[in-house]
N, C-alpha and C. Protein backbone atom coordinates (compact mmCIF):
# COMPACT_ATOMS: atom_id res chain seq x y z
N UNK A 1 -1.87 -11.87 -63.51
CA UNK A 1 -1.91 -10.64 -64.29
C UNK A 1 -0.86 -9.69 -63.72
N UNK A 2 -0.17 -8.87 -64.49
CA UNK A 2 1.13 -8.01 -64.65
C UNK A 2 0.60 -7.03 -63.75
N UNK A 3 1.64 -5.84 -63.14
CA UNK A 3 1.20 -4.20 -63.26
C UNK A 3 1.12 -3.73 -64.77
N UNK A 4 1.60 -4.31 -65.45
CA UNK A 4 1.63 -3.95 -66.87
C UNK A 4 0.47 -4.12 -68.02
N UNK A 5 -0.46 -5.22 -67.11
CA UNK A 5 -1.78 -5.84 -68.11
C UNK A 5 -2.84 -4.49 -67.99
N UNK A 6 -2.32 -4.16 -66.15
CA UNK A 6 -3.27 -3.76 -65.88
C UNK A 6 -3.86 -1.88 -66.40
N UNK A 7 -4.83 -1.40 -66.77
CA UNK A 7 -5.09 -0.51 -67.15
C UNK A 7 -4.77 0.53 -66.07
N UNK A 8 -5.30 0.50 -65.17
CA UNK A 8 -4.82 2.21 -63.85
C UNK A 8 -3.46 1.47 -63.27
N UNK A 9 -3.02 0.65 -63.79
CA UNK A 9 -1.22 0.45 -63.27
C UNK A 9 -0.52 1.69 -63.37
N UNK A 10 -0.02 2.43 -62.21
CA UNK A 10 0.94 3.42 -62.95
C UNK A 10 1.89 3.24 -62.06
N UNK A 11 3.36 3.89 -63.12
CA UNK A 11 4.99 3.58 -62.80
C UNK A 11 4.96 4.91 -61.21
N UNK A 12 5.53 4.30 -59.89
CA UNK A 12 5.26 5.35 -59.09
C UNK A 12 6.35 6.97 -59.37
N UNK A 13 7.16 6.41 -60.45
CA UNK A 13 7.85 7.63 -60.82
C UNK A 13 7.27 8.54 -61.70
N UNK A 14 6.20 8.07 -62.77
CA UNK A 14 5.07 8.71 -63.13
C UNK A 14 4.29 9.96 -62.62
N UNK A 15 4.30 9.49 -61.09
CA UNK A 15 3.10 9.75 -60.39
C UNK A 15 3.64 11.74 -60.14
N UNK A 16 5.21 11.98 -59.70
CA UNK A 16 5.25 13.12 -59.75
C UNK A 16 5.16 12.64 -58.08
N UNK A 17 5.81 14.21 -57.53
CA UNK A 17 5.77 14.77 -56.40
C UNK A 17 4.80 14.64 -55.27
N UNK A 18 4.41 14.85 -54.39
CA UNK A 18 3.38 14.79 -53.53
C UNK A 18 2.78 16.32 -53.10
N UNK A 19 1.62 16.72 -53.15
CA UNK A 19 1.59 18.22 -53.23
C UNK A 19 1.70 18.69 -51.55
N UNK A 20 2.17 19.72 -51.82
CA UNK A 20 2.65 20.62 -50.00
C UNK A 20 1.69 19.86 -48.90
N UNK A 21 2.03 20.21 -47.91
CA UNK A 21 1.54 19.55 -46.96
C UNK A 21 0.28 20.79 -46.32
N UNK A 22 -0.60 21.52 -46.42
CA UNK A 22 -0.77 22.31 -46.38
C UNK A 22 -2.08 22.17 -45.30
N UNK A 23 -2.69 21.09 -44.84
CA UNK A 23 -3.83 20.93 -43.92
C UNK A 23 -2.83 21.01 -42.63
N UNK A 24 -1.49 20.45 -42.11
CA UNK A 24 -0.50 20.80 -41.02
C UNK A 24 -0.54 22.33 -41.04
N UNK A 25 -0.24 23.34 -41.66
CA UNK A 25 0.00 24.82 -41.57
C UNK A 25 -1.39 24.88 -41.57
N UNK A 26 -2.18 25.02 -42.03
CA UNK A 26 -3.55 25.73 -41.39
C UNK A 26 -3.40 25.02 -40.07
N UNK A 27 -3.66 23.69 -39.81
CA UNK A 27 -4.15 22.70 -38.17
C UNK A 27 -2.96 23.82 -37.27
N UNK A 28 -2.01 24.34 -37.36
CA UNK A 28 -1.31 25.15 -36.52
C UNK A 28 -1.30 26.25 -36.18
N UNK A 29 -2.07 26.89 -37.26
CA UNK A 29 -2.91 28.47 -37.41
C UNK A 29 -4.26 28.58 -36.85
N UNK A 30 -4.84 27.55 -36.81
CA UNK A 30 -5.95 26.94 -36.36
C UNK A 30 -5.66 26.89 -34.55
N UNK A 31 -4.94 26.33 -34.29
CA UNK A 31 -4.31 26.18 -32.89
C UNK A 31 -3.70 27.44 -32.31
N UNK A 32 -3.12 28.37 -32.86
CA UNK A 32 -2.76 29.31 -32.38
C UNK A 32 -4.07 30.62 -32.05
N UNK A 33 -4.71 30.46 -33.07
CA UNK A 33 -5.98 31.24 -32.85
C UNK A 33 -6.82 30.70 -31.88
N UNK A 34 -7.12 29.56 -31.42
CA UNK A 34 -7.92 29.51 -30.31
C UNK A 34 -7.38 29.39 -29.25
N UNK A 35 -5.80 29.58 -29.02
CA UNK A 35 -5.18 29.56 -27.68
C UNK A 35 -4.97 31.05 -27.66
N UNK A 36 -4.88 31.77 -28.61
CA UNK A 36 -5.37 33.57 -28.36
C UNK A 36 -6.76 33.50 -28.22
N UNK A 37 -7.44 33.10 -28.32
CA UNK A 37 -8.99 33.17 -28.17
C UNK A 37 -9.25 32.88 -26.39
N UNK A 38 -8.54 31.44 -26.24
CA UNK A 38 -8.55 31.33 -25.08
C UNK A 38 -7.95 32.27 -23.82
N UNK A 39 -6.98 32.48 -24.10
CA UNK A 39 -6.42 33.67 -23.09
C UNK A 39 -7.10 35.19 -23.10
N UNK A 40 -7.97 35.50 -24.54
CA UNK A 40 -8.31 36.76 -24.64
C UNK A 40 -9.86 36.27 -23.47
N UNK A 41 -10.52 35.40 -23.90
CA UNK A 41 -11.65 35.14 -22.79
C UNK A 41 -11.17 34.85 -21.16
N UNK A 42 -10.36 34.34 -20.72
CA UNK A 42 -9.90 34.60 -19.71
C UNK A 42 -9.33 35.73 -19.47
N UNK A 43 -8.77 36.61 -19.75
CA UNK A 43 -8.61 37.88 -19.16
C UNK A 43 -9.77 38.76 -19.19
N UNK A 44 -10.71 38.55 -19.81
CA UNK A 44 -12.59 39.06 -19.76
C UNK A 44 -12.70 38.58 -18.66
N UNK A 45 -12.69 37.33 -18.31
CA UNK A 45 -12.94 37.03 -17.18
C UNK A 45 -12.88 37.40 -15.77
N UNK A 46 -11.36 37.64 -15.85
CA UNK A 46 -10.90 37.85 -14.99
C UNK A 46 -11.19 39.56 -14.62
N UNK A 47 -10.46 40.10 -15.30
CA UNK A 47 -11.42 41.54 -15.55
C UNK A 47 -13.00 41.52 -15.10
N UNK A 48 -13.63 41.20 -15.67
CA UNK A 48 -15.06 41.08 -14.72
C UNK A 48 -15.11 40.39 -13.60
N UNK A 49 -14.47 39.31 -12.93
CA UNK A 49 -14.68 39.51 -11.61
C UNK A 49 -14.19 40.59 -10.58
N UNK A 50 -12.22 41.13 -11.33
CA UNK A 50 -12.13 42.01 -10.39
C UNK A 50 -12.63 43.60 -10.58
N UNK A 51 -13.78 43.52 -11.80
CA UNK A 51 -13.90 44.93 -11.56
C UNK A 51 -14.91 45.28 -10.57
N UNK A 52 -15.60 44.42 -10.26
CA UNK A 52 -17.17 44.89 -8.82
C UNK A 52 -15.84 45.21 -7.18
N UNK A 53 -14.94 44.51 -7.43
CA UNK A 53 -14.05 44.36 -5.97
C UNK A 53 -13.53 46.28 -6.30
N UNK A 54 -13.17 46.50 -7.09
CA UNK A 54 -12.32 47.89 -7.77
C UNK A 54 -13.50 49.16 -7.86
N UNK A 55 -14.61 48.94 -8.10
CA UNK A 55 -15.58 50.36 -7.99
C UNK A 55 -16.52 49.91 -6.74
């Protein structure tokens, strides 16, 4: 049997474009926010240990 017999055969030039890549740009926005997340909790941190040494 053909690609041609077949009923969901389609020509891949048919098919059109591939849509944006758009789960990469969030996964990197995603990554940037919890490495600000991360540094904002470490400087809490750090801040609360040295504030008992400071008053």
């Amino acid at each position: 049997m053909s690609a041609q017999n077949k009923t969901n055969a389609t020509n891949p030039s048919e098919q059109g474009s591939p849509p944006p890549d758009y789960p990469v740009e969030s996964g990197k926005k995603i990554l940037i926010n919890w490495i600000i997340v991360a540094l904002g909790l470490g400087g809490l941190a750090a801040a609360g240990a040295l504030l008992p040494e400071l008053l």
